[in-house]
Protein backbone atom coordinates (compact mmCIF):
# COMPACT_ATOMS: atom_id res chain seq x y z
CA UNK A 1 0.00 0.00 0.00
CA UNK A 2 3.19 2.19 -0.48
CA UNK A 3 2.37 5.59 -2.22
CA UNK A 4 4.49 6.60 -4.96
CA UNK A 5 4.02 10.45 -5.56
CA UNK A 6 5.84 9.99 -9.16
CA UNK A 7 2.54 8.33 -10.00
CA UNK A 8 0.46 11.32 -10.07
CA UNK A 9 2.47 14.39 -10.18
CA UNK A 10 0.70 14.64 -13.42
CA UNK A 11 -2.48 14.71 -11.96
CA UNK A 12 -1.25 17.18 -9.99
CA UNK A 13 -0.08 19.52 -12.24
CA UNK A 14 -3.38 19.44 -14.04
CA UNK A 15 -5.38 19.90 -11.05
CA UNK A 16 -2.80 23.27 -10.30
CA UNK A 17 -3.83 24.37 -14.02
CA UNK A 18 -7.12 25.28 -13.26
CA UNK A 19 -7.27 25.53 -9.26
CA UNK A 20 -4.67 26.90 -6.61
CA UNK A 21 -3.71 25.49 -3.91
CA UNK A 22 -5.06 24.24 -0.95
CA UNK A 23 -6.27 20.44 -2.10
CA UNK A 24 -6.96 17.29 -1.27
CA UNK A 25 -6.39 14.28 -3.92
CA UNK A 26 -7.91 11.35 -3.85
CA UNK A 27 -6.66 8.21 -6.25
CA UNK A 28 -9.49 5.59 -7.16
CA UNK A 29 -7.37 3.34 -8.68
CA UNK A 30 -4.98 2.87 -5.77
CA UNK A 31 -7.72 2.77 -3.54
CA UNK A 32 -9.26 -0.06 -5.34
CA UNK A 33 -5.75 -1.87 -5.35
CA UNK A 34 -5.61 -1.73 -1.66
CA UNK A 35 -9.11 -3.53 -1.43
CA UNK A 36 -8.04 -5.87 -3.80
CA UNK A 37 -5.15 -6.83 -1.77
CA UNK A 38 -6.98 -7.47 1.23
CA UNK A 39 -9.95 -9.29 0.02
CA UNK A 40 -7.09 -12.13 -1.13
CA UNK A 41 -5.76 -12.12 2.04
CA UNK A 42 -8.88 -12.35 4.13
CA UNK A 43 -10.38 -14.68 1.04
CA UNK A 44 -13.89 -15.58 0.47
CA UNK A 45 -14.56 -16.81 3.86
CA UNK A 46 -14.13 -13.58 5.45
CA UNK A 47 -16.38 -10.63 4.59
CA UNK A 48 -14.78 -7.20 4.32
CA UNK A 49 -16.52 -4.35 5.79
CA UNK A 50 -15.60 -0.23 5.30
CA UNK A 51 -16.02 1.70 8.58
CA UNK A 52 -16.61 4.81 6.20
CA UNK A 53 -15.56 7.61 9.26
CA UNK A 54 -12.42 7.36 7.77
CA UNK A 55 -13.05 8.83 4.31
CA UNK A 56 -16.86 9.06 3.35
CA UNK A 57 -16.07 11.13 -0.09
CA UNK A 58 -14.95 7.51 -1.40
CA UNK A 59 -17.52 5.76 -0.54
CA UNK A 60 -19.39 5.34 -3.94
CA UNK A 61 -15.86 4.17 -5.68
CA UNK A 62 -15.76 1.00 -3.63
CA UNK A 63 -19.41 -0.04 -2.94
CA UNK A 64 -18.40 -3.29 -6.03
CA UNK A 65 -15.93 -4.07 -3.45
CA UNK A 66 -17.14 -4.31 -0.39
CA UNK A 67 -19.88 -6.34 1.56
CA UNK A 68 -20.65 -4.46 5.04
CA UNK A 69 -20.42 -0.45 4.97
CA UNK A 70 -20.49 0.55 9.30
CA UNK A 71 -22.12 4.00 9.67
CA UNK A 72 -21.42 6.08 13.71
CA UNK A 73 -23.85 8.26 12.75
CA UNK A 74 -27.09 9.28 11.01
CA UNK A 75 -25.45 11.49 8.74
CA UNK A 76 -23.33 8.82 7.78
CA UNK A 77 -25.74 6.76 6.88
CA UNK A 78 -27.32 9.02 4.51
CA UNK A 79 -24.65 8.92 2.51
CA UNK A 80 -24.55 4.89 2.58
CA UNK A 81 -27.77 5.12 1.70
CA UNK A 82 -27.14 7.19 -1.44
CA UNK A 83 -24.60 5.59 -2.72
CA UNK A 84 -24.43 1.93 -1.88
CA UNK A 85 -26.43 -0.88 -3.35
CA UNK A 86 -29.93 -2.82 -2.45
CA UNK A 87 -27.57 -5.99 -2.03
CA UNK A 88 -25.03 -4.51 0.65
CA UNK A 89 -25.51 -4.36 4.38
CA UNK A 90 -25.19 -1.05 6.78
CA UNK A 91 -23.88 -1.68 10.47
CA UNK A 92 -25.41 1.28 12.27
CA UNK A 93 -23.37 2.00 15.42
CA UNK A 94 -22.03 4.73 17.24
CA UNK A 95 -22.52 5.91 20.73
CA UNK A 96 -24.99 7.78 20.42
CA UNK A 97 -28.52 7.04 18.94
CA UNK A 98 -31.28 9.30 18.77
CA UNK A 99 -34.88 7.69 18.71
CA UNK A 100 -35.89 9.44 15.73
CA UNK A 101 -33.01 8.03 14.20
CA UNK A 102 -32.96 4.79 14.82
CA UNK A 103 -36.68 5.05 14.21
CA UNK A 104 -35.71 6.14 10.41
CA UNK A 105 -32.43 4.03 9.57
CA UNK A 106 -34.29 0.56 10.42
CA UNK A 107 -36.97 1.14 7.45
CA UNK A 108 -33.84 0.54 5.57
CA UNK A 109 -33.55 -3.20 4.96
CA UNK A 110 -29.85 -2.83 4.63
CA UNK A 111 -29.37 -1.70 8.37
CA UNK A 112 -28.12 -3.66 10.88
CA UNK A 113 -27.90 -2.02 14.29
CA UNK A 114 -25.35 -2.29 16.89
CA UNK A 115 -26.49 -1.55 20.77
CA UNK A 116 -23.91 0.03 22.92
CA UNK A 117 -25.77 0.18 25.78
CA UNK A 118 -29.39 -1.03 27.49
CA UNK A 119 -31.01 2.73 26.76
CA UNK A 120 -30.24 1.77 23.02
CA UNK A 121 -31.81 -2.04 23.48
CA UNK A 122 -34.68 -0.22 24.30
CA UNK A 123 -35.01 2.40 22.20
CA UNK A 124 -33.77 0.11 19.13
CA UNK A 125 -36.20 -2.85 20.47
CA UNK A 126 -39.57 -0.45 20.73
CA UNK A 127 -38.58 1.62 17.40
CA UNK A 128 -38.84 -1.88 15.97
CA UNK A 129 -41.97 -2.98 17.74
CA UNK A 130 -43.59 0.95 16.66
CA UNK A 131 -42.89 -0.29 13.02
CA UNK A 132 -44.09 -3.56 13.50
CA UNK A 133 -40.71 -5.34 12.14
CA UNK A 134 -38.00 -7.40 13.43
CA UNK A 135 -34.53 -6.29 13.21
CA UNK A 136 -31.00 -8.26 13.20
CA UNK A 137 -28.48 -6.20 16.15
CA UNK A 138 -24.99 -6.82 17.01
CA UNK A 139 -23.94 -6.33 20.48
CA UNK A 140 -20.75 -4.34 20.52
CA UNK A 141 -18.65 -5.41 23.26
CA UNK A 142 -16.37 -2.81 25.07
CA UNK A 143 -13.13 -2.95 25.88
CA UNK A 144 -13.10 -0.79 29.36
CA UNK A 145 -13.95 2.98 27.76
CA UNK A 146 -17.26 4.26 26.48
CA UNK A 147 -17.79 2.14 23.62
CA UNK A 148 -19.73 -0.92 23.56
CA UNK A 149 -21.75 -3.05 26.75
CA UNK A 150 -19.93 -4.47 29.90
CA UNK A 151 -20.16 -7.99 30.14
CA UNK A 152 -22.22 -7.53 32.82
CA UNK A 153 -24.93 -5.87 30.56
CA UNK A 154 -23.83 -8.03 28.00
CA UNK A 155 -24.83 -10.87 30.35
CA UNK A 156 -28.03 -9.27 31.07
CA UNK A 157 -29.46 -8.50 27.60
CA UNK A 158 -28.45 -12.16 26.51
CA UNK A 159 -29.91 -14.11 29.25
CA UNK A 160 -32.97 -11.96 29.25
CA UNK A 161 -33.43 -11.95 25.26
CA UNK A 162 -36.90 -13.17 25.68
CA UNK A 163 -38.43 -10.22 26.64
CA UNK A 164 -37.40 -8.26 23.84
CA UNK A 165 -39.56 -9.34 20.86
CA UNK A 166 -38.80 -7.53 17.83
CA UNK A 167 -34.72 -8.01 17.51
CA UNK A 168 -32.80 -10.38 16.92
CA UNK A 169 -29.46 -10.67 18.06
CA UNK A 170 -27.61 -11.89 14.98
CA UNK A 171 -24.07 -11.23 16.28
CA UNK A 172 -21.35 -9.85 18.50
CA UNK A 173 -19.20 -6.82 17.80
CA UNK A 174 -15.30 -5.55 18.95
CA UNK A 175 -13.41 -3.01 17.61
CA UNK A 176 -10.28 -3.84 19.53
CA UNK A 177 -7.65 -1.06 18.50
CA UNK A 178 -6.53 1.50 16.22
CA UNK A 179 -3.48 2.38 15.02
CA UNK A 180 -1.83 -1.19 15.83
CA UNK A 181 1.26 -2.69 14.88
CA UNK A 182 1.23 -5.60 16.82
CA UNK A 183 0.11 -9.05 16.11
CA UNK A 184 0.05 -10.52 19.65
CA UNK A 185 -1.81 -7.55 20.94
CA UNK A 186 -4.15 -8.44 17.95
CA UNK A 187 -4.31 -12.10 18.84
CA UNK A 188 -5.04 -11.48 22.55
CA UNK A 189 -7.51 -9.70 21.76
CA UNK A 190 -9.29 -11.97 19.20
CA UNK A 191 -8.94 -14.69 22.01
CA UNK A 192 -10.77 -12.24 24.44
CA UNK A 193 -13.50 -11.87 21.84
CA UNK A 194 -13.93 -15.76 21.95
CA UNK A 195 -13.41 -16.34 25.46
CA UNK A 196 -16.81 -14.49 26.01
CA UNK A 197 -18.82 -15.15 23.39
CA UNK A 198 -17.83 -19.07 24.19
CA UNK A 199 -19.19 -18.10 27.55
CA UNK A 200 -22.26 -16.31 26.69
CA UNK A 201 -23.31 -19.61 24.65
CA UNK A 202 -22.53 -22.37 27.10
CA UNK A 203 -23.97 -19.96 30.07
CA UNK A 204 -27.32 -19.13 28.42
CA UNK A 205 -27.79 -21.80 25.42
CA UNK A 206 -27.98 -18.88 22.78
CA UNK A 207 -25.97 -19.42 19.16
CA UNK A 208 -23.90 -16.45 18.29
CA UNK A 209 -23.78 -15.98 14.23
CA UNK A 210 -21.86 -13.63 13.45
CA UNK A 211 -18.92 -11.96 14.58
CA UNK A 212 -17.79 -8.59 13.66
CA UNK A 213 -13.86 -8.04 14.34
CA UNK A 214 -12.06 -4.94 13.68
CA UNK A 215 -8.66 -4.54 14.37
CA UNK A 216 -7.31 -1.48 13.45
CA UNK A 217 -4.10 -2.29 12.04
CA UNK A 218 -1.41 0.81 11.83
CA UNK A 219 -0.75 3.02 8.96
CA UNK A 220 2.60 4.41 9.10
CA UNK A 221 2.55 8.13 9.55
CA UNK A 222 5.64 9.34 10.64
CA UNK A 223 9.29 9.03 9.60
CA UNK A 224 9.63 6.94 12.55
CA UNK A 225 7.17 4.59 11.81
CA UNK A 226 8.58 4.04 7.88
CA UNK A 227 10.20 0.76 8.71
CA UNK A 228 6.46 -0.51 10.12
CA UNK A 229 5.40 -1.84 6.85
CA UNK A 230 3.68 -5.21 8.39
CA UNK A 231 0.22 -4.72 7.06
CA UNK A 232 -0.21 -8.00 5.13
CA UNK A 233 1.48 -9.99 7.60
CA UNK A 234 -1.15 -8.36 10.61
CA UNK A 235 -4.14 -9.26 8.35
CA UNK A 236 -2.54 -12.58 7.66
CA UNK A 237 -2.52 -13.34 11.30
CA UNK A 238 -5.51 -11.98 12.17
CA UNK A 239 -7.43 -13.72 9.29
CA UNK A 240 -5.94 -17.09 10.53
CA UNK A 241 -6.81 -16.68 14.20
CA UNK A 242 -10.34 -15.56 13.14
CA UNK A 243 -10.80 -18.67 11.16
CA UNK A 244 -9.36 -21.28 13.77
CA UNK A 245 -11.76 -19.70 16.29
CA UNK A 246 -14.42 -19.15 14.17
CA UNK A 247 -15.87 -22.85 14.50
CA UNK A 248 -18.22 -22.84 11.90
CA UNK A 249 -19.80 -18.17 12.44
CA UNK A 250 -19.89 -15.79 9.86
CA UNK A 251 -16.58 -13.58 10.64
CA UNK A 252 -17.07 -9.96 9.05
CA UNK A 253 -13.95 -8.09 9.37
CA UNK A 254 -13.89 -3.81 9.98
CA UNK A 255 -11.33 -1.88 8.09
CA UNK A 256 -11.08 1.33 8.50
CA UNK A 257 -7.77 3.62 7.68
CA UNK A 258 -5.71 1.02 5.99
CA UNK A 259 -8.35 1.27 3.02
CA UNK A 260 -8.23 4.93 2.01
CA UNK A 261 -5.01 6.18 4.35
CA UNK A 262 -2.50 6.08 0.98
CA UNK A 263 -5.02 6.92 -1.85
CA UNK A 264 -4.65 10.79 -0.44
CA UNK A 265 -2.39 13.28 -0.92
CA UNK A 266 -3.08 17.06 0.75
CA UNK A 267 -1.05 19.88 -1.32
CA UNK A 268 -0.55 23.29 -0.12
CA UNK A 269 1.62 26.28 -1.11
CA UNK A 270 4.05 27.93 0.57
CA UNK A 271 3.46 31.87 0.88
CA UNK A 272 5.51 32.84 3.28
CA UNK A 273 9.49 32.40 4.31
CA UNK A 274 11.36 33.52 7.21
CA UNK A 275 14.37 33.51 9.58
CA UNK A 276 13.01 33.80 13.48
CA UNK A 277 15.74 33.02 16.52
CA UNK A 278 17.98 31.30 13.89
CA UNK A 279 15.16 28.94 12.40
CA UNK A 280 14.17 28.48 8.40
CA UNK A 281 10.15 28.68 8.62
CA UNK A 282 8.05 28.31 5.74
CA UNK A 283 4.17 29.05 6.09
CA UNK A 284 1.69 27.53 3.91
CA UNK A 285 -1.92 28.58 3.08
CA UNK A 286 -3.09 25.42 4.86
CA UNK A 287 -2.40 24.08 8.15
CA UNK A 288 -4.41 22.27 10.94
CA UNK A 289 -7.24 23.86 9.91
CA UNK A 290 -7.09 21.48 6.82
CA UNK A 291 -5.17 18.47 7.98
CA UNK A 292 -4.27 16.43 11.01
CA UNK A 293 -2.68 13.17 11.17
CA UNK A 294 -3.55 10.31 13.88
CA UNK A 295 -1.33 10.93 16.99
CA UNK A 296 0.16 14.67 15.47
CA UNK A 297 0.23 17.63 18.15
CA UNK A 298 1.58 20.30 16.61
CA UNK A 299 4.68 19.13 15.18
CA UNK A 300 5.94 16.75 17.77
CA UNK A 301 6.29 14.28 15.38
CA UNK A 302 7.27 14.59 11.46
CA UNK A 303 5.10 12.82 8.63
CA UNK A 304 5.87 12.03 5.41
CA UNK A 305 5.80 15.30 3.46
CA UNK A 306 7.71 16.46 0.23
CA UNK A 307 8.38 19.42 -1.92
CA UNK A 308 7.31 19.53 -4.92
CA UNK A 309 9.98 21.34 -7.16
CA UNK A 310 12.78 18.88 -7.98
CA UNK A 311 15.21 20.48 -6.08
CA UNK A 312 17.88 18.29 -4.93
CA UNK A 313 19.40 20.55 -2.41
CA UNK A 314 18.36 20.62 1.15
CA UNK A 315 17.75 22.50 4.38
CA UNK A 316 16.29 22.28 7.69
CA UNK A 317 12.58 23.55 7.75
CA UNK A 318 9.74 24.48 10.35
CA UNK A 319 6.67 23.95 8.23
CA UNK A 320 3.82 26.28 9.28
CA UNK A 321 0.19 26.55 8.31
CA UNK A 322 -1.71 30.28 8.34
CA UNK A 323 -3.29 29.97 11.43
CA UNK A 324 -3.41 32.70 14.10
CA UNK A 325 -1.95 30.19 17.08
CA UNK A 326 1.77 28.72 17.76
CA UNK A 327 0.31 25.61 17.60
CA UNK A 328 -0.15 25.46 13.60
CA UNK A 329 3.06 23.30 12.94
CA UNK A 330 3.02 20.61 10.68
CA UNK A 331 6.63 19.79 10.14
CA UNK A 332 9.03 21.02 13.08
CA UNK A 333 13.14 21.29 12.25
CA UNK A 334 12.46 18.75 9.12
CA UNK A 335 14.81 18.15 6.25
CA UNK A 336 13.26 19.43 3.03
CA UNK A 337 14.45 20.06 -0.32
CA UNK A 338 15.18 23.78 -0.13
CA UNK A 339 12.01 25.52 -1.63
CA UNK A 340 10.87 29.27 -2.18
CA UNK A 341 7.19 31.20 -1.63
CA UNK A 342 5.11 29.69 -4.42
CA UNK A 343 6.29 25.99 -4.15
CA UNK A 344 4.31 23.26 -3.06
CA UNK A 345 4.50 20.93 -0.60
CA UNK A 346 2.59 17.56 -0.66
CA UNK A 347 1.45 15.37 2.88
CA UNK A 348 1.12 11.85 1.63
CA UNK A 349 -1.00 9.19 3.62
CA UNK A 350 -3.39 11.51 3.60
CA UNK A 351 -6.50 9.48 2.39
CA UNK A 352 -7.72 8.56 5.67
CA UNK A 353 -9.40 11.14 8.78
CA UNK A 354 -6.82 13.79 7.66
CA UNK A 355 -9.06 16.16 6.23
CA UNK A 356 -12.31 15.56 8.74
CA UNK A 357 -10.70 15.48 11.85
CA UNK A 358 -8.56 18.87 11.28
CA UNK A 359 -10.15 22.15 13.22
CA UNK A 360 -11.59 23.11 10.02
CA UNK A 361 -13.81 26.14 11.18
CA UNK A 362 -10.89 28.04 13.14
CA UNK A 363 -10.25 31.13 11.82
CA UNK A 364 -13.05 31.39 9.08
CA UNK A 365 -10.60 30.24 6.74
CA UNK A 366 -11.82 28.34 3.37
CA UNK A 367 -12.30 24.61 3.29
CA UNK A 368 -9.94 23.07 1.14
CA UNK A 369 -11.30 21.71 -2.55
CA UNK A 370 -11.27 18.18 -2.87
CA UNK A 371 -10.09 15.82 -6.36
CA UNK A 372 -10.25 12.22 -7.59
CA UNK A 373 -8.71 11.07 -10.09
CA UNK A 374 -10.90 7.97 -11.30
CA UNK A 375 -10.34 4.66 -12.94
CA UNK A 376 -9.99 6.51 -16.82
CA UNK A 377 -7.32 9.19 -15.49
CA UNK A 378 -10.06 11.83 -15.09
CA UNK A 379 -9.70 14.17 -12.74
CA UNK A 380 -12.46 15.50 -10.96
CA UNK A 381 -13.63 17.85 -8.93
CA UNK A 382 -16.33 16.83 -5.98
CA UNK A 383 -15.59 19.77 -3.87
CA UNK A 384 -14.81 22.94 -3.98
CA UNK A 385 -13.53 25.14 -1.60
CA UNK A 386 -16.06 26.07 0.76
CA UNK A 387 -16.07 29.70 2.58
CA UNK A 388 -16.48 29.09 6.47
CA UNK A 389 -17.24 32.90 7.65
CA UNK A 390 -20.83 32.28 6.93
CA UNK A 391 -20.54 29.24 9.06
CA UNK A 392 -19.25 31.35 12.01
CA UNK A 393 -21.62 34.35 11.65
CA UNK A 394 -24.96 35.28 10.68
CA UNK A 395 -23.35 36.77 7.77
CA UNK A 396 -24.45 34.45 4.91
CA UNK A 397 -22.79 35.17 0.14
CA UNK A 398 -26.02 37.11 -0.44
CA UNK A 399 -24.95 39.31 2.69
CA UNK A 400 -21.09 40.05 1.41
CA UNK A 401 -20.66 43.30 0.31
């Protein structure tokens, strides 16, 4: 799932024809390629499934490809349910459920809903009952913070299963980690899973189906983490242990960054250069208003970032975004090829959370545009920049003077 930049500088350069700078771009083809390449690890007997919070703009590229789509909110579902097929399934989870919701999402066949807690088993199990329709859940199981059911209350809604007419509990749900690049901490915590639902079924006599895994194996971010490049042999582990333990269940397993992490690239300019207390800083017209990498406070650690002008020659850098606050760093004391005001610099791994989880609305500062280049070398435009001030005013365009 290595990125090779050389592969679409040309895209790039036609995107910087006709737009400036900042961007997001978003390769179809290599994003297909990397669920390609983990469908024939997990094979047929595993079903893949797309935890879409960690790119949703892709989401209609892959829908072929994938089985199971898993939605943490209602928003996110809408755009499952726009884009995905009659024949695919939608695991509705998330923390937080409103009634009218859930009341909503389960008209759609598709939808499978997880309960995090006994409020939802409730609300889920008389949504149903208003309806008059019978719905397939997963319990989500937590692993000691806010996610998921003890297994006390796991324990409780199992053994009193009876009483709650119009669901079905089809399967059990863990999302284990994120960010992991580990393979015993993955194992122990597929034996964990197995341990209790083994205990669940010889305590109260009750068949699980289906179990939902996701392990959230490690993308590797910083310069640090370059040598971490263990992906297939994780999956390959954790498709094996899912298998031996599966005796005979459906086993869906959860991906979530390691689809769309290095289809994305993030470009910004630089348009500023200076000398402060004996350091080179270069600020850019985007910052962490635009992007933010897993684990990344303010420059503590360096990603994988390079300038995009050929030169051969090379500093050391402070890379700045435009952002009224010290802590707008993206790159602190990094080696860069030596650049001027105008060049661009490109963030790669940036297919994955980058782009939603940055403080987008500080500073009323424009949204960056968004590209994909698709399977015939087109490159597209499904976003354009989008102006923020009218987002944190009661100034709306008509208004602007």
């Amino acid at each position: 799932m290595k990125f090779e930049l050389k592969e679409i500088n040309k895209d790039i350069q036609i995107v910087l024809q006709h737009h400036k700078t900042p961007f997001y771009l978003y390769n179809v083809s290599h994003l297909r390629k990397n669920i390609e390449a983990i469908k024939s690890i997990l094979t047929e007997d595993i079903k893949l499934c797309y935890s879409i919070k960690a790119n949703p703009l892709v989401v209609s590229y892959m829908q072929d490809l994938v089985t199971y789509f898993e939605v943490c909110s209602y928003g996110e579902y809408e755009i499952c349910r726009e884009y995905i097929g009659k024949d695919k399934k939608i695991i509705f989870g998330g923390v937080c459920k409103l009634k009218e919701e859930i009341l909503e999402a389960i008209k759609d066949k598709r939808i499978i809903v997880t309960i995090e807690s006994i409020t939802q088993l409730h609300d889920i199990n008389e949504c149903c009952k208003l309806l008059g329709i019978t719905k397939e859940v997963f319990l989500r199981m937590s692993t000691g913070n806010q996610f998921g059911l003890s297994m006390v209350d796991l324990e409780e809604i199992i053994s009193q299963r009876d009483k709650y007419k119009s669901i079905k509990i089809k399967g059990v749900q863990l999302y284990a980690n994120t960010q992991c690049f580990q393979i015993n901490k993955e194992k122990e915590y597929i034996k964990q899973l197995f341990e209790v639902i083994d205990q669940l079924e010889k305590n109260y006599g009750y068949k699980i189906n289906i179990i939902d895994y996701g392990g959230g194996i490690g993308v590797p971010y910083y310069k640090k983490d370059l040598e971490k490049t263990n992906w297939e042999e994780m999956l390959q582990a954790i498709s094996q242990e899912l298998r031996d333990k599966s005796n005979g269940r459906q086993i869906i397993y959860e991906a979530g960054r390691i689809i769309p992490a290095s289809c994305g690239i993030y470009v910004s300019s630089v348009c500023d250069q200076k000398i402060n207390n004996k350091r080179r800083y270069s600020i850019l017209d985007g910052g962490i208003n635009h992007i933010k990498y897993y684990g990344q406070a303010f420059g503590g650690r360096n990603v994988i970032a390079k300038v995009l002008n050929g030169q051969e020659e090379k500093d050391i850098y402070t890379v700045c975004g435009p952002l009224c606050t010290s802590n707008d760093i993206l790159l602190r004391q990094m080696e860069l090829a030596k650049h001027n005001i105008g060049d661009k610099i490109i963030f790669l791994n940036a297919g994955a959370y980058c782009q939603t989880e940055a403080a987008g609305l500080f500073l009323s500062r424009d949204l960056p545009a968004i590209f994909i280049i698709d399977e015939n070398k087109t490159v597209k435009c499904v976003r354009n920049k989008i102006k923020t001030y009218t987002i944190n005013s009661t100034l709306t365009n008509k208004e602007r003077k």
